[in-house]
Protein backbone atom coordinates (compact mmCIF):
# COMPACT_ATOMS: atom_id res chain seq x y z
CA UNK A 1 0.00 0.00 0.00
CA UNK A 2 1.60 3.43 -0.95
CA UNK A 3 1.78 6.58 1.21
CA UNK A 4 0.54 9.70 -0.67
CA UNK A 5 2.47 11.81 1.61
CA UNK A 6 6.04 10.01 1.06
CA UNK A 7 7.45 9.65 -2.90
CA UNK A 8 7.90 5.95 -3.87
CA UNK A 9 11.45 6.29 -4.96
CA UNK A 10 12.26 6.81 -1.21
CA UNK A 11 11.71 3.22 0.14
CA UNK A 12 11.91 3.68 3.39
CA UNK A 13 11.05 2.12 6.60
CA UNK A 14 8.47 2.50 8.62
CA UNK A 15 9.97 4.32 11.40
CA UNK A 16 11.73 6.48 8.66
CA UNK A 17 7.87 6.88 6.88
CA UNK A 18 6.84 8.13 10.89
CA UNK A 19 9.22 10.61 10.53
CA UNK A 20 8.99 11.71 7.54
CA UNK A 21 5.36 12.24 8.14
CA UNK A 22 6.03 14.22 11.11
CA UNK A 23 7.84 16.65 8.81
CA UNK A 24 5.82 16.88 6.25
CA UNK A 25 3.18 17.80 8.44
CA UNK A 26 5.24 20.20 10.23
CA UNK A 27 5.61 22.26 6.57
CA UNK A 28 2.42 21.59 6.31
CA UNK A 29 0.95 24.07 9.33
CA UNK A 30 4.24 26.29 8.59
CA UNK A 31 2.43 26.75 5.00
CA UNK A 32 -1.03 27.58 6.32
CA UNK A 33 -0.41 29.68 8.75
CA UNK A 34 2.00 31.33 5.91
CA UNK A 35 -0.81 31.57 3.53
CA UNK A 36 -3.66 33.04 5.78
CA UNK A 37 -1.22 35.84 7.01
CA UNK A 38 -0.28 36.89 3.96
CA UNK A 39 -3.25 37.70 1.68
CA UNK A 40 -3.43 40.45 -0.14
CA UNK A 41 -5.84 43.20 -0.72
CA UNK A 42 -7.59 44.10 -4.23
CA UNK A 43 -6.22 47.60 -4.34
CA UNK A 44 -2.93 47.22 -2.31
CA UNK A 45 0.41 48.22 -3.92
CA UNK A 46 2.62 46.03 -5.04
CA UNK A 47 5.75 45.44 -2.46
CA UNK A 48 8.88 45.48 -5.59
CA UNK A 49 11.42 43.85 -3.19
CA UNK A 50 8.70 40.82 -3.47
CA UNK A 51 7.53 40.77 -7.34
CA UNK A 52 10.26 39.22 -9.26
CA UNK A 53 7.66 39.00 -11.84
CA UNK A 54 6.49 42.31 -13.02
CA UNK A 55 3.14 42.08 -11.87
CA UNK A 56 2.27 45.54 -11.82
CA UNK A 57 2.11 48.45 -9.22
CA UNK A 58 -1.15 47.48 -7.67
CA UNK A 59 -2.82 44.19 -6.60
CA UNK A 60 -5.28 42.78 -9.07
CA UNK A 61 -7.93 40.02 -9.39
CA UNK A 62 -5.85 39.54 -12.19
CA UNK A 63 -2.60 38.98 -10.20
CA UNK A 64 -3.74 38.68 -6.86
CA UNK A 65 -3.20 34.84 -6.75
CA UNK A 66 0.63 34.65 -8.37
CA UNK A 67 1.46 38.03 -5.86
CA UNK A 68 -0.29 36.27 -2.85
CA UNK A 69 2.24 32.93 -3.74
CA UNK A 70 5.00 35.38 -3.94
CA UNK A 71 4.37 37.10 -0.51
CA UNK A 72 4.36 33.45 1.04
CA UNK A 73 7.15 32.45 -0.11
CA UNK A 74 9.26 35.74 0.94
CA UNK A 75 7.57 35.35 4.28
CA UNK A 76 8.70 31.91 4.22
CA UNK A 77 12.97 32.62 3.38
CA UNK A 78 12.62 35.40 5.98
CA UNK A 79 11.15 33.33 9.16
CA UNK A 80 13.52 30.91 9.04
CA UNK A 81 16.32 33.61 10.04
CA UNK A 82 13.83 34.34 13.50
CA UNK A 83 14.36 32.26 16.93
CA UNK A 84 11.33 30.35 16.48
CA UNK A 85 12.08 28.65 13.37
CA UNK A 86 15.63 27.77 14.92
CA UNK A 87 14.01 24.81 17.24
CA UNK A 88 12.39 23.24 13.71
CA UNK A 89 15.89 23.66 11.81
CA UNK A 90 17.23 22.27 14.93
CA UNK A 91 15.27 18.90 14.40
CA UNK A 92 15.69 18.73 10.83
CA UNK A 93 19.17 19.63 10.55
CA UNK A 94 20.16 16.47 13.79
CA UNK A 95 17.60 14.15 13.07
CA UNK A 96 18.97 10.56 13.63
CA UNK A 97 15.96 8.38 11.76
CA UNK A 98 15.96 10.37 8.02
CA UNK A 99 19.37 12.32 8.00
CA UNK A 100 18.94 15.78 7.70
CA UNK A 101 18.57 16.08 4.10
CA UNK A 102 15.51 13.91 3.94
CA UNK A 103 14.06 15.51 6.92
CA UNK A 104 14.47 19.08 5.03
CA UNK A 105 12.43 17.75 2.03
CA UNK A 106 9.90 15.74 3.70
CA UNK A 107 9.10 19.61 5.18
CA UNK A 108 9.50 21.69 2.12
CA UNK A 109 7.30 19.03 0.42
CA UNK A 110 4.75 19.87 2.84
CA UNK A 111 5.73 23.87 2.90
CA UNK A 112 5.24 24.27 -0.81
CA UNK A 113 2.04 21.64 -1.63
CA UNK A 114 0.06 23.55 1.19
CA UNK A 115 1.38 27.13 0.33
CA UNK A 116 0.09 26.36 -3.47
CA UNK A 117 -3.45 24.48 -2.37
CA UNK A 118 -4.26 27.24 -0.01
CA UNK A 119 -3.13 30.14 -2.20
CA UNK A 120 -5.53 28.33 -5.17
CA UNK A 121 -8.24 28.22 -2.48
CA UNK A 122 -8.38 31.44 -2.22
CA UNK A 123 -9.16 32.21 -5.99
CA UNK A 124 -10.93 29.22 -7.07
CA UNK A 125 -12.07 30.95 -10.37
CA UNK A 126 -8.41 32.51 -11.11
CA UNK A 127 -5.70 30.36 -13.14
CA UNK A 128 -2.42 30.89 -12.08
CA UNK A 129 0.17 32.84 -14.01
C-alpha cells in the first residue's frame, strides 16, 4: 500500500515513513499559517522587493493569486532567520531516523504543496500565471 504523503522512490522504513510524516506535516501548518497571514488586498500596492515578476504596481484580481504565492514564499525565506524557526531547523538539521537532508524535504514538500493548495483556495475561479 503506498503513502501519498512520502514519494515511492524513497523506500523507506516505517519508522523512517513516521518521521517523515512528522515533517511533512510540520511544513504543512508552517504553509497555512504562511498563507492566511499573507493575503493580499484588491487595491494594495505592489511590495517590488517581493515581485520578481512584473506584476504591476497594484494588486489585481488579475494577479492577486501569483502576488499572494509570492508574498508566502518571501515570508517563508525570511522566518527561518527568527528564533522560532531555529528549534524546527534544529530537528531537521540532527535528526537521527531520516538524516537531515531527507528531513528538510519531507518539510518543504509539505511547505510548498500547502502554500500552493491554499493560495488556489483562495481564488478558485483565477488560473495561475
Amino acid at each position: 500500500m503506498s503513502n501519498p504523503i512520502v514519494p515511492l522512490h524513497l523506500n523507506l522504513t516505517p519508522e523512517e515513513i513516521a518521521r517523515y510524516e512528522t515533517y511533512y506535516h510540520t511544513g504543512l501548518r508552517h504553509g497555512k499559517g504562511l498563507a492566511a497571514h499573507n493575503v493580499p488586498t484588491i487595491g494594495d500596492k505592489i511590495d517590488k522587493t517581493v515581485d520578481y515578476w512584473g506584476l504591476g504596481p497594484v494588486v489585481t484580481e488579475a494577479n492577486a493569486q501569483e502576488y499572494h504565492r509570492m508574498l508566502c514564499l518571501h515570508a517563508e525565506e525570511n522566518s527561518r532567520q527568527y528564533s522560532p524557526f531555529e528549534q524546527t531547523a534544529k530537528a531537521l538539521n540532527e535528526d537521527d531516523v531520516l538524516g537531515s537532508e531527507l528531513s528538510w524535504e519531507a518539510f518543504e514538500h509539505g511547505l510548498y504543496t500547502t502554500i500552493g493548495s491554499e493560495v488556489e483556495a483562495y481564488y478558485p475561479n483565477t488560473e495561475a500565471q
